[in-house]
N, C-alpha and C. Protein backbone atom coordinates (compact mmCIF):
# COMPACT_ATOMS: atom_id res chain seq x y z
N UNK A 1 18.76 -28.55 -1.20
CA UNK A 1 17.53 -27.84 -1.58
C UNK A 1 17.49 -26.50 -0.85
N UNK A 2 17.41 -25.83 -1.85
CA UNK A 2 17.58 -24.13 -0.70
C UNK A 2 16.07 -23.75 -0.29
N UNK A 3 15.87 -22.56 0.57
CA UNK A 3 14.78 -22.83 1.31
C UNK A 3 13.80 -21.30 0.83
N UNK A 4 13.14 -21.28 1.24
CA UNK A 4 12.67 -19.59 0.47
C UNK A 4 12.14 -18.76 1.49
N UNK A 5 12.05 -17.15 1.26
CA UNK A 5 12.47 -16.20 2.22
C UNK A 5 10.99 -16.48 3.49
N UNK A 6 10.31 -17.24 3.60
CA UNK A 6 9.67 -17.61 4.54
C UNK A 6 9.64 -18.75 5.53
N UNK A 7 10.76 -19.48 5.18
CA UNK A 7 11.34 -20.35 5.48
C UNK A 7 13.07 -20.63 6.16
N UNK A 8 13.42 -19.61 5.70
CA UNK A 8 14.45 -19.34 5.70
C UNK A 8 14.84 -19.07 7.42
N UNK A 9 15.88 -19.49 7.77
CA UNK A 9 16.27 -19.21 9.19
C UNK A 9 16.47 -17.82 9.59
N UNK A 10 15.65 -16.75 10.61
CA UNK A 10 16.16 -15.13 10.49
C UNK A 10 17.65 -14.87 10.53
N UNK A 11 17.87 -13.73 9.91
CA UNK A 11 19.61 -13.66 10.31
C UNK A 11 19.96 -13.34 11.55
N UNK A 12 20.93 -13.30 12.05
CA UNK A 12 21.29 -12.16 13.61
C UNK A 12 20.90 -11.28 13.83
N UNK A 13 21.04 -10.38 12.68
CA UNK A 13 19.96 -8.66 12.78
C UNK A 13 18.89 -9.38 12.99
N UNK A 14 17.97 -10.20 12.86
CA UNK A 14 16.51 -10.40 12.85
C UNK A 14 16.14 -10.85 14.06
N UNK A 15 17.16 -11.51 14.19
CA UNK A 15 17.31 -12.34 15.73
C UNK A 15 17.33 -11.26 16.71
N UNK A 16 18.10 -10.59 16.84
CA UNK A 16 18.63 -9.06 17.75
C UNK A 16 17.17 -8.42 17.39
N UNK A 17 16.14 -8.30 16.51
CA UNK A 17 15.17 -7.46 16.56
C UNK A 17 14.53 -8.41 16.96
N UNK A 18 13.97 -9.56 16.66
CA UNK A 18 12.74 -10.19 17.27
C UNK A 18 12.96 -10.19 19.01
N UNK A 19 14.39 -9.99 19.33
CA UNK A 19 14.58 -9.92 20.77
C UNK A 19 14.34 -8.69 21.77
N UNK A 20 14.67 -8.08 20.76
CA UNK A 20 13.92 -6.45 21.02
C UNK A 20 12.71 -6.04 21.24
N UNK A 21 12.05 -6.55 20.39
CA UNK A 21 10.48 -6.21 20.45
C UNK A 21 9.82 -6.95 21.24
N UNK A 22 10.03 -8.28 21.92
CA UNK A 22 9.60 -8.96 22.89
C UNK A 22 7.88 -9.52 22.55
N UNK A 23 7.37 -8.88 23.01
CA UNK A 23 5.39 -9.22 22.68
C UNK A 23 5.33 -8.00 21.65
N UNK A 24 5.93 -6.88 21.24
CA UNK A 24 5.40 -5.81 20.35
C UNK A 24 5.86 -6.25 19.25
N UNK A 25 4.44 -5.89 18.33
CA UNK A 25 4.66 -6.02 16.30
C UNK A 25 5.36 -4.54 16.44
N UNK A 26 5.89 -5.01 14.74
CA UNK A 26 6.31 -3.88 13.94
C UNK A 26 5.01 -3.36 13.56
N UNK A 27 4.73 -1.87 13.63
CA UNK A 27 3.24 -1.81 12.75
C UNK A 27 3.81 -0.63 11.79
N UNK A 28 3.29 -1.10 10.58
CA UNK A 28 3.20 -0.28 9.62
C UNK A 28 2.59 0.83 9.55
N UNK A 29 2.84 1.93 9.23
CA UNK A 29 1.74 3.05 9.02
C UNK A 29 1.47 3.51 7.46
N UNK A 30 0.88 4.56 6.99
CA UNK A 30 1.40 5.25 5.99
C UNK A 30 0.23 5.64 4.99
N UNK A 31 0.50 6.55 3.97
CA UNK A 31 -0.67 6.39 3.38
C UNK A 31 -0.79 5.24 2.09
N UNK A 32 -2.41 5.26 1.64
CA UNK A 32 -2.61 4.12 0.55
C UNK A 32 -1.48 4.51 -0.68
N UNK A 33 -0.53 2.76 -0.99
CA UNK A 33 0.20 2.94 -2.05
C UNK A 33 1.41 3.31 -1.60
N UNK A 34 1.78 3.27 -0.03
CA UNK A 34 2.75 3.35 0.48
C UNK A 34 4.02 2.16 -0.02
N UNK A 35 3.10 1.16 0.06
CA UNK A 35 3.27 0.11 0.06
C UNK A 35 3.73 -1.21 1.26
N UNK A 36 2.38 -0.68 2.34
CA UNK A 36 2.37 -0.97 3.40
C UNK A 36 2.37 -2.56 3.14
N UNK A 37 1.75 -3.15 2.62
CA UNK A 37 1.21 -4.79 2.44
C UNK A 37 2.42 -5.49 2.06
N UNK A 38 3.13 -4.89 0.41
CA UNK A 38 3.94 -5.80 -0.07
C UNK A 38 5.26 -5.42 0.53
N UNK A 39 5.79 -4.14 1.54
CA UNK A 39 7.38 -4.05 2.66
C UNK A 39 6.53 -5.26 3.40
N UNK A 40 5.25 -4.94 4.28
CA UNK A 40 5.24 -5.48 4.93
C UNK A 40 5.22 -7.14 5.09
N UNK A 41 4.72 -7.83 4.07
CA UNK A 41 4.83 -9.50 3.81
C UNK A 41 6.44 -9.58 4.16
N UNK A 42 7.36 -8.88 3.03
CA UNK A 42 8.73 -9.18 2.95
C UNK A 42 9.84 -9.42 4.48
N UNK A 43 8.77 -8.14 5.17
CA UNK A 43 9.64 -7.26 6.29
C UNK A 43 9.40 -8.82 7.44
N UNK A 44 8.21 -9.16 7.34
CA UNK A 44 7.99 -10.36 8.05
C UNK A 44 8.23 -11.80 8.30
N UNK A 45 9.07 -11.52 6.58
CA UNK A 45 9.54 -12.70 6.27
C UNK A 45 10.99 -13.03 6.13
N UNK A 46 11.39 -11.50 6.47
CA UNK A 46 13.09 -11.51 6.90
C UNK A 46 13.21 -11.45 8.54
N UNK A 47 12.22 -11.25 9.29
CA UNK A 47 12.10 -11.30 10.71
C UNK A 47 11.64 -13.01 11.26
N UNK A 48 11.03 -13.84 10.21
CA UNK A 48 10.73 -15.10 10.84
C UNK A 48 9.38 -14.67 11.27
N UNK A 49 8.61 -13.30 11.03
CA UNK A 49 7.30 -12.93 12.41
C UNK A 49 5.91 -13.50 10.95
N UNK A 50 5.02 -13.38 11.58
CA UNK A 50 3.68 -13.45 10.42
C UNK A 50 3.67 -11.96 10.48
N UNK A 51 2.83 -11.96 9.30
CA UNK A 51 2.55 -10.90 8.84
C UNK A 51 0.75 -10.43 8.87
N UNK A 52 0.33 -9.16 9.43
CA UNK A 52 -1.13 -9.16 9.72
C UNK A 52 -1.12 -8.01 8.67
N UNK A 53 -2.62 -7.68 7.77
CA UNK A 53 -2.82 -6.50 7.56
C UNK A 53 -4.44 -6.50 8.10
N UNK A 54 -4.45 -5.34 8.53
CA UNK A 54 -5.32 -4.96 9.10
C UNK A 54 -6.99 -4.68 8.60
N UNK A 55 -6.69 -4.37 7.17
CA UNK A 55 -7.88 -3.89 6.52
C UNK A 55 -8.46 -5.32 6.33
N UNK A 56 -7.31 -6.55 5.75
CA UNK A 56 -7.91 -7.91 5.77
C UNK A 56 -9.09 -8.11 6.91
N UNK A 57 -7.74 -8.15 7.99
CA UNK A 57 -8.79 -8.65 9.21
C UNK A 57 -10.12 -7.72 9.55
N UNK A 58 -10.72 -6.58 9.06
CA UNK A 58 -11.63 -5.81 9.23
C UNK A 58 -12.93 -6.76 8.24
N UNK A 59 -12.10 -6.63 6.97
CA UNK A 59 -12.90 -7.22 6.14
C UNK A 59 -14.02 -8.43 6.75
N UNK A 60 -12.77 -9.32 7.03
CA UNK A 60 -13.22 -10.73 7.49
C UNK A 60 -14.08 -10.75 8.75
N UNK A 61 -13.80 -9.64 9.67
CA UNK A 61 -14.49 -9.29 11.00
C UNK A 61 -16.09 -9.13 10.18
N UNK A 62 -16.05 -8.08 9.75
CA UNK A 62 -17.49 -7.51 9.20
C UNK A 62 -18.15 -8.80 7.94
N UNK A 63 -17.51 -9.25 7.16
CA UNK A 63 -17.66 -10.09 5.97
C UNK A 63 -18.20 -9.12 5.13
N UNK A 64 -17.70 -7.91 4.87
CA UNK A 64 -17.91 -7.03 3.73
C UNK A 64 -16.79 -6.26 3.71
N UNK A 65 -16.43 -5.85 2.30
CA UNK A 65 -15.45 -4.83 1.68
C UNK A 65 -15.14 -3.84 2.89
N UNK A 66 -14.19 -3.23 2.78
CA UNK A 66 -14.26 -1.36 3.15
C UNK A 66 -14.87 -1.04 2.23
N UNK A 67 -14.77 -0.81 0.81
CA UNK A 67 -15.48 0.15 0.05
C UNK A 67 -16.91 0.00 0.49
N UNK A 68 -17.51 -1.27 0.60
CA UNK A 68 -18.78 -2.11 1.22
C UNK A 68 -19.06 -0.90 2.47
N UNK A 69 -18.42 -1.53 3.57
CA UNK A 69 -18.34 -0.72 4.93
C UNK A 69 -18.87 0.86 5.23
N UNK A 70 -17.65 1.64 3.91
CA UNK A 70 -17.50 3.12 3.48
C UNK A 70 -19.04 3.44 3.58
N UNK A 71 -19.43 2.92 2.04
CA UNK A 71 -20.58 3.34 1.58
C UNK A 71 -21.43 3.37 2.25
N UNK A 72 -22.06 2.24 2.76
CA UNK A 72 -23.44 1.78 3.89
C UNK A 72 -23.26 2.46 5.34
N UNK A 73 -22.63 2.15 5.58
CA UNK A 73 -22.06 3.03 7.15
C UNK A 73 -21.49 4.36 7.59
N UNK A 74 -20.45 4.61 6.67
CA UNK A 74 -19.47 5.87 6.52
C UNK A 74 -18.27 5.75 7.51
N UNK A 75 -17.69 6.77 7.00
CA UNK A 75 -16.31 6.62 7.28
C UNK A 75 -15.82 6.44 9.69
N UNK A 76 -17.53 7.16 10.17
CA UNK A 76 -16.89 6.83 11.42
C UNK A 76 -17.14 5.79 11.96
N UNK A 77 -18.30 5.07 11.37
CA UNK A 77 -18.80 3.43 11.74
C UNK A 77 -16.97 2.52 11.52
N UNK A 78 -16.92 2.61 9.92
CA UNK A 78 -15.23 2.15 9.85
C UNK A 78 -13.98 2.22 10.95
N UNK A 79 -14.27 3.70 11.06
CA UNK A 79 -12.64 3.76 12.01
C UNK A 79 -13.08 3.14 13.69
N UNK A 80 -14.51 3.25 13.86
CA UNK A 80 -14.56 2.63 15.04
C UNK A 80 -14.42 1.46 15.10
N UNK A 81 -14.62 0.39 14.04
CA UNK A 81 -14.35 -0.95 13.85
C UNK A 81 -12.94 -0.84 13.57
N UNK A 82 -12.39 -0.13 13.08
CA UNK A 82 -10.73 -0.29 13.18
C UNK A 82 -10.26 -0.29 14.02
N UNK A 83 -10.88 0.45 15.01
CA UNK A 83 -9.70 0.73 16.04
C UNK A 83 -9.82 -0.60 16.89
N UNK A 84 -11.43 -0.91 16.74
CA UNK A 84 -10.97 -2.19 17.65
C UNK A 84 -10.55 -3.51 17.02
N UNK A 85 -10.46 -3.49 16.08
CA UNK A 85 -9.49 -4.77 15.22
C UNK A 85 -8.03 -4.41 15.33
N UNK A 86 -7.27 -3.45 15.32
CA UNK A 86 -5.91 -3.01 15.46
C UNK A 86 -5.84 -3.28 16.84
N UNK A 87 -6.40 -2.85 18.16
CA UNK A 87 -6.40 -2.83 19.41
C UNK A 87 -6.63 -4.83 19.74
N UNK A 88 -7.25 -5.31 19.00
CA UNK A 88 -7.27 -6.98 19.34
C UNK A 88 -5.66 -6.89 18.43
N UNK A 89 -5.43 -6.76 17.69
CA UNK A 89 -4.29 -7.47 16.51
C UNK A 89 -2.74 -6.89 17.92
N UNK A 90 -2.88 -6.03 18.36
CA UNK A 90 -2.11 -5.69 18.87
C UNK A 90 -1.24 -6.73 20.54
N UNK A 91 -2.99 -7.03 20.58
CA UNK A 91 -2.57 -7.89 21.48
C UNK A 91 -1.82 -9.16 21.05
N UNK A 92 -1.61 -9.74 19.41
CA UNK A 92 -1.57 -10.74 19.45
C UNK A 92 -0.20 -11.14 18.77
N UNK A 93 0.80 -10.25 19.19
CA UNK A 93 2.05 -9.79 18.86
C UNK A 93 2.99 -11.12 19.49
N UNK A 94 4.63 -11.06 18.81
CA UNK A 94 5.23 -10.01 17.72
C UNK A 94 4.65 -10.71 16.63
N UNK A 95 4.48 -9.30 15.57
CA UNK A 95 4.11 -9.57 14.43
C UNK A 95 4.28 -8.37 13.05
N UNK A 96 4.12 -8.18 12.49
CA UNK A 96 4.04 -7.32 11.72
C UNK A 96 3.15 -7.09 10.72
N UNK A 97 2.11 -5.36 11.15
CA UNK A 97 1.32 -5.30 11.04
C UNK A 97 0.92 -4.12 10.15
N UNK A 98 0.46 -4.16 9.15
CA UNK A 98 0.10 -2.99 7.64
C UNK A 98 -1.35 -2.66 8.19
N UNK A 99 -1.56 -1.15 8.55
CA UNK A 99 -2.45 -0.82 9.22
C UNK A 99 -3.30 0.19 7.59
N UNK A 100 -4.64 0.28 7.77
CA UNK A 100 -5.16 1.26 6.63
C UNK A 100 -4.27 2.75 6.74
N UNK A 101 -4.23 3.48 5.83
CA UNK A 101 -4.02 4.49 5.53
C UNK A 101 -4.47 6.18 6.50
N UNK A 102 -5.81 5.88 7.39
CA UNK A 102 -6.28 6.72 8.23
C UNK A 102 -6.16 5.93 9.82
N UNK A 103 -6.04 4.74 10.06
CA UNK A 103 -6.12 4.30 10.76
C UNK A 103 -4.75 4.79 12.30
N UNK A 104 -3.50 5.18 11.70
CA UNK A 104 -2.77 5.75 12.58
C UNK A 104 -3.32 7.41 12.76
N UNK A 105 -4.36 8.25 12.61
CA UNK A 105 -4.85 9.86 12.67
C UNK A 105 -5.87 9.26 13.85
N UNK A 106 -6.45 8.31 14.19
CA UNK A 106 -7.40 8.40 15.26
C UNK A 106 -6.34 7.82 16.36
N UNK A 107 -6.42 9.18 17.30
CA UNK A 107 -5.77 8.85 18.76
C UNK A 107 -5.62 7.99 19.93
N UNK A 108 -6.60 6.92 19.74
CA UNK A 108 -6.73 5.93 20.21
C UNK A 108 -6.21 4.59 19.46
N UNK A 109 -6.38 4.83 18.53
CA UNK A 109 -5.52 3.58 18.09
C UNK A 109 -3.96 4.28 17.80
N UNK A 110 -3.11 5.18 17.86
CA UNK A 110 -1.60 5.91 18.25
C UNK A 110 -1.27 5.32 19.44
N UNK A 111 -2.09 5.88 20.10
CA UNK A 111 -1.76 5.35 22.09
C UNK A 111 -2.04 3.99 21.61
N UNK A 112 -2.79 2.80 21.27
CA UNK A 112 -2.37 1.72 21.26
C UNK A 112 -1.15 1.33 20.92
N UNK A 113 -0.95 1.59 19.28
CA UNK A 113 0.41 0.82 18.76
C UNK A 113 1.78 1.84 19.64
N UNK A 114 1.36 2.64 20.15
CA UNK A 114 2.88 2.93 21.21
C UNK A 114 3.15 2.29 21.99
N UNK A 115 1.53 1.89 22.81
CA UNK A 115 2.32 0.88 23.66
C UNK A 115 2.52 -0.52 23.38
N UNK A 116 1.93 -0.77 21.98
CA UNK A 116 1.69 -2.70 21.61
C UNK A 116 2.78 -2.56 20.64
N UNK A 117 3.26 -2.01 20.00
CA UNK A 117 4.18 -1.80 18.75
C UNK A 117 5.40 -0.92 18.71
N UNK A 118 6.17 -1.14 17.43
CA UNK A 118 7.13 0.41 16.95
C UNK A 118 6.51 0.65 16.04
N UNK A 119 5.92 1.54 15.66
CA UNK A 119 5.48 2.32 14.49
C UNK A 119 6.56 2.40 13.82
N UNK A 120 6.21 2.25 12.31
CA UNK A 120 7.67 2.83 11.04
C UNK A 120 6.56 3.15 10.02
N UNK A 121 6.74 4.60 9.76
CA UNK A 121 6.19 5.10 8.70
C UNK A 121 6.78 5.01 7.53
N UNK A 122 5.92 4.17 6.60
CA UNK A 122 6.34 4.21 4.98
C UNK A 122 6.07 5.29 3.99
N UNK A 123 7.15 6.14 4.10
CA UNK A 123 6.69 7.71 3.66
C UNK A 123 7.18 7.62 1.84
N UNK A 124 6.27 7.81 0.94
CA UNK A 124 6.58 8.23 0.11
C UNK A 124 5.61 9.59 -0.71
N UNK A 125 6.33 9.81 -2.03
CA UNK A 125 6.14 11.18 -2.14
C UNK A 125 4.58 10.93 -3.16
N UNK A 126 4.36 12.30 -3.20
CA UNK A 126 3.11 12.65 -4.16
C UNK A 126 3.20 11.68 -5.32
N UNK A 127 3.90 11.78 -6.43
CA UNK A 127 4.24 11.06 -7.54
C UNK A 127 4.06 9.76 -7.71
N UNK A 128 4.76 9.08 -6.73
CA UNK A 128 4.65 7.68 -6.28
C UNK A 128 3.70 7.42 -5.82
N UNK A 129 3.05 7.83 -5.09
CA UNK A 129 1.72 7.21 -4.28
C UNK A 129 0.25 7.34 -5.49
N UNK A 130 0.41 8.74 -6.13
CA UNK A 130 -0.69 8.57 -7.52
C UNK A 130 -0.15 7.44 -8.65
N UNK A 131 0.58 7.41 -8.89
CA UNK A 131 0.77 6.24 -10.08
C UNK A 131 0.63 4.60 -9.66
N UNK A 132 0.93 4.69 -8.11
CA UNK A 132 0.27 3.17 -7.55
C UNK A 132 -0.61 3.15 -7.56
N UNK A 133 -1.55 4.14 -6.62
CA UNK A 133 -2.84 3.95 -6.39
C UNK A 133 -3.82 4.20 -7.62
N UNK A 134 -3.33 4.57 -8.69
CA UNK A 134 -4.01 4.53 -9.99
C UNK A 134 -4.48 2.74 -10.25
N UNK A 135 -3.34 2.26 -10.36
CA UNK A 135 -3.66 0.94 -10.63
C UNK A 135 -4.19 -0.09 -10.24
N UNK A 136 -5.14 0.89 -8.80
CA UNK A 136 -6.73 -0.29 -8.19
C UNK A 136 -7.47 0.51 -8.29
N UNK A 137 -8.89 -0.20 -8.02
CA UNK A 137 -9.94 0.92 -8.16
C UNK A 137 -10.67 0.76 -6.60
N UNK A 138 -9.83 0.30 -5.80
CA UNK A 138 -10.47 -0.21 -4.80
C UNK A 138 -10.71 0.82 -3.44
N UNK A 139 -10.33 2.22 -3.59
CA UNK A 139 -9.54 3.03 -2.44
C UNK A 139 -11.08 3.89 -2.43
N UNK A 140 -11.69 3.72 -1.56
CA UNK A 140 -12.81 4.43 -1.46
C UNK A 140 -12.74 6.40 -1.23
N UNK A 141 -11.06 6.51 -0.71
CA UNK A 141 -11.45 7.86 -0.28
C UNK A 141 -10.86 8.81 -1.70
N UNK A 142 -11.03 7.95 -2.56
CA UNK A 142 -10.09 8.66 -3.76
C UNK A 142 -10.92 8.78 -5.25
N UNK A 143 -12.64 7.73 -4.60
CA UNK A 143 -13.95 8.30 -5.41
C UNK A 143 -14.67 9.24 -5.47
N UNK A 144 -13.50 10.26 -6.28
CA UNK A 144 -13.95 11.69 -6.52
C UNK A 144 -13.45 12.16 -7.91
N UNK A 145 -13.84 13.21 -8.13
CA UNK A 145 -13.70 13.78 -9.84
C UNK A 145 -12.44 14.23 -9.27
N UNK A 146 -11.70 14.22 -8.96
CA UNK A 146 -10.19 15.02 -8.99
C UNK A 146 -9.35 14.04 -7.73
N UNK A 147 -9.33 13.09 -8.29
CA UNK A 147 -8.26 12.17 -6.89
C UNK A 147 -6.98 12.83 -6.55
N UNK A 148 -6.07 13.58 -7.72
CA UNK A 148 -4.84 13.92 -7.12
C UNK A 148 -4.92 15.25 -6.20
N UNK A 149 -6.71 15.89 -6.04
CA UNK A 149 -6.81 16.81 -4.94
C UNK A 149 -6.61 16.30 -3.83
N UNK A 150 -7.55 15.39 -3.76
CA UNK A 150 -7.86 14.30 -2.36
C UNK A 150 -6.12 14.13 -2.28
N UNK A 151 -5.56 13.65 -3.24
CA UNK A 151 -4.54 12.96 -2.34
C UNK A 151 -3.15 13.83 -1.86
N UNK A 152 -3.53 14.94 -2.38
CA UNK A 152 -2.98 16.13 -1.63
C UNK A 152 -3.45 16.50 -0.65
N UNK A 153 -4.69 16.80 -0.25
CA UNK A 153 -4.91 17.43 1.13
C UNK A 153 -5.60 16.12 1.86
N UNK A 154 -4.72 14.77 1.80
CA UNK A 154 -4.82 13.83 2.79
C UNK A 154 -3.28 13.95 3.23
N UNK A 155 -2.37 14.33 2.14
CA UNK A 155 -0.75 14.15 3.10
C UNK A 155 -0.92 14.94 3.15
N UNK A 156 -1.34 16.45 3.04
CA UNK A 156 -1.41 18.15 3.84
C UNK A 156 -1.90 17.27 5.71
N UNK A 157 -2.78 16.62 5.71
CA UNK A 157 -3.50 16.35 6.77
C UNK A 157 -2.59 15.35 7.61
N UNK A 158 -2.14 14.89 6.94
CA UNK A 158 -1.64 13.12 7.85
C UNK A 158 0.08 13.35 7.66
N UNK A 159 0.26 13.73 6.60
CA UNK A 159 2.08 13.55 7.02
C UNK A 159 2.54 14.21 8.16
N UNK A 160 2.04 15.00 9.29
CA UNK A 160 2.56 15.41 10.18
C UNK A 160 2.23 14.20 11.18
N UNK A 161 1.14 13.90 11.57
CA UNK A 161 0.58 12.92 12.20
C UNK A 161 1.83 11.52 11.82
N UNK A 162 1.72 11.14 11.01
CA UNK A 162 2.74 10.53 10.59
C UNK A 162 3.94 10.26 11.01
N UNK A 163 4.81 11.38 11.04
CA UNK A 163 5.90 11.87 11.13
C UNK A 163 6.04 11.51 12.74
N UNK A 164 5.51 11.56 13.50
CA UNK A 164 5.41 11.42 15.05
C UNK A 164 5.93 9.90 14.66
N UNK A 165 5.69 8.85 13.94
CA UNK A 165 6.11 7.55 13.89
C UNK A 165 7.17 7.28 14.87
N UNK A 166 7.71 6.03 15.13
CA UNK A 166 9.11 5.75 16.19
C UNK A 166 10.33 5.67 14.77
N UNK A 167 10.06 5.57 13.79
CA UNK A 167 11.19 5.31 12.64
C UNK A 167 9.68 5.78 11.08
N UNK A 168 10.93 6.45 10.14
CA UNK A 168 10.41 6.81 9.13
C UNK A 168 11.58 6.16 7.77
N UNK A 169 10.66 5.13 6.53
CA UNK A 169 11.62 4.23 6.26
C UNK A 169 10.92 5.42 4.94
N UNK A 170 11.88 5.54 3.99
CA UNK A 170 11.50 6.28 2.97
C UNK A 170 11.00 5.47 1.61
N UNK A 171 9.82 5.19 1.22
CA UNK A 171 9.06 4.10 0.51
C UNK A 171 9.44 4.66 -0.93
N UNK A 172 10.28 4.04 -2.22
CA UNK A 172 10.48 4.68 -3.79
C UNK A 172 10.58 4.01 -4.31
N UNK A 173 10.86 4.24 -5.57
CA UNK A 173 11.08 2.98 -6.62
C UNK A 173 12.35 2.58 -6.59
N UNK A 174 12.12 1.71 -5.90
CA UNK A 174 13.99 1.06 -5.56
C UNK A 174 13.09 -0.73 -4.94
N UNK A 175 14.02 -1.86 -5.56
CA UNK A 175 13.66 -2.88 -5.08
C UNK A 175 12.92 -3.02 -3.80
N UNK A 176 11.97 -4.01 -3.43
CA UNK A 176 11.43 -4.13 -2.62
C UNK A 176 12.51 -4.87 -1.24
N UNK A 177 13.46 -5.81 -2.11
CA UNK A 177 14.27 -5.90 -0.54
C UNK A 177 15.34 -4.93 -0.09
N UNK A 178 15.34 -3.87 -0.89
CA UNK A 178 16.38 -2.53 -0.68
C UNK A 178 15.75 -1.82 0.59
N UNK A 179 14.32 -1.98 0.18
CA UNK A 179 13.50 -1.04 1.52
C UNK A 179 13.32 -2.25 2.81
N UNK A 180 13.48 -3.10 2.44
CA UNK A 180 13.60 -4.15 3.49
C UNK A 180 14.66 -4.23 4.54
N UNK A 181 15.76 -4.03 3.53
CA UNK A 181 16.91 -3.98 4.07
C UNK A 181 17.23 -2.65 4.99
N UNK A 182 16.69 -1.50 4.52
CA UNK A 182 16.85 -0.20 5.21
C UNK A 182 16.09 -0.47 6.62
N UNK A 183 14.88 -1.59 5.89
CA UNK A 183 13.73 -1.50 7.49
C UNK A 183 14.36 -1.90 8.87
N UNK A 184 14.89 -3.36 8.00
CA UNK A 184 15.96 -3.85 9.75
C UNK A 184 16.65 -3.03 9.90
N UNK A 185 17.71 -1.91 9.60
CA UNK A 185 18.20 -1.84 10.11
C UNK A 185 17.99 -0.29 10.83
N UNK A 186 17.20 0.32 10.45
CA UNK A 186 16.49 1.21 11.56
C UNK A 186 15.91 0.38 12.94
N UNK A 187 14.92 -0.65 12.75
CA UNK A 187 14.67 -1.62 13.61
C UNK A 187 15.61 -1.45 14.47
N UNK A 188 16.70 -2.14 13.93
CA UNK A 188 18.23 -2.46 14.99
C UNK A 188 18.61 -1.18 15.50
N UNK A 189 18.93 -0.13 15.20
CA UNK A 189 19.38 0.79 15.00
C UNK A 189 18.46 2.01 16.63
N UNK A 190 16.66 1.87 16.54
CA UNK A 190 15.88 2.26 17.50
C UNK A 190 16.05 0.69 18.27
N UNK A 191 15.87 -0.07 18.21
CA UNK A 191 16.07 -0.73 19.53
C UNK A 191 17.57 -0.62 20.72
N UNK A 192 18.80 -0.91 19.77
CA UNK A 192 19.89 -0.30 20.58
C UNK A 192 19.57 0.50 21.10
N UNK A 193 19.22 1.69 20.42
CA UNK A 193 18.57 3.01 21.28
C UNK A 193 18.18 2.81 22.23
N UNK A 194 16.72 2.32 22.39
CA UNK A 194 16.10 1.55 23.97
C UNK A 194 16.83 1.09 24.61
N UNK A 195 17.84 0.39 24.64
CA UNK A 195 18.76 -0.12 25.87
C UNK A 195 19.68 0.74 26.68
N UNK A 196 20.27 1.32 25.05
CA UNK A 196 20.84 2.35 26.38
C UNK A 196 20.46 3.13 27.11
N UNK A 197 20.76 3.58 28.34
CA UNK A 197 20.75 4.43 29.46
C UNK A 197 20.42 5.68 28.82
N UNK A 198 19.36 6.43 29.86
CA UNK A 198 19.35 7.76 29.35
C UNK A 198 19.80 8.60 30.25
């Protein structure tokens, strides 16, 4: 009876990374439609780690939506409840963790996942990120008469921020375990790094 990819024993690369990271998650960054949630289930399930996303656990913290949250509160009530749901999730490592879309731009939760995590930014381009995020209606910062403005001068704003990441995995239309596969092995690839001597 064969076993399925959550079940499955990690390989050596996975082994060599879960040994690496010690108490630190992988945390995801990136913007909405990156496809922070569905690398990240996979990425967790070729590592043997669970998998956290973050906006879940906000949800469930508050027992209302983000869009919920957005509206009634606004956007800095949110990121202050983010930061401290990412800052608990962090503690509760290794794991791998799909963080919201703004949630790596506030500086306090950066200085967290540097020191609780490796950041890997799931960078993809303009094109790709509008034709995903077309297909929910759920993205509160994109309820506007012209979304593909917004979602230009959010990567004008954040892809530099971004870019600071510890690894940048390039997110496209290419199978989901293709980008999986690229993920370990940057993983492997920055952890060797860490060992050696500088």
């Amino acid at each position: 009876m064969g076993t399925d990819a959550t079940t499955a024993p990690p390989s050596t690369e996975a082994a060599a990374i879960r040994d690496g990271l010690g108490a630190r998650s992988v945390v995801l960054v990136g913007m909405m439609g990156a496809g922070k949630t569905s690398i990240g289930r996979r990425l967790a399930a070729a590592l043997g780690l669970a998998f956290v996303d973050a906006d879940a656990e906000i949800e469930s913290a508050a027992n209302k939506t983000i869009p919920e949250l957005f509206a009634e509160h606004g956007e800095a009530y949110f990121r202050s409840g983010e930061r401290r749901v990412i800052a608990r999730l962090l503690g509760e490592g290794p794991q791998v963790l799909a963080t919201g879309g703004g949630a790596f731009m506030d500086a306090e939760t950066r200085a967290a996942i540097a020191e609780g995590g490796i950041s890997v930014w799931l960078k993809a381009e303009f094109p790709v990120l509008m034709e995903r995020v077309r297909r929910k209606s759920h993205r509160p910062l994109l309820k506007d008469p012209d979304p593909e403005g917004v979602m230009r001068r959010l990567l004008a704003e954040r892809d530099p921020v971004y870019a600071t990441a510890d690894i940048t995995l390039h997110s496209r239309d290419v199978t989901h375990e293709t980008i999986v596969s690229e993920g370990l092995a940057a993983l492997n690839q920055y952890l060797s790094n860490e060992d050696r001597p500088t």
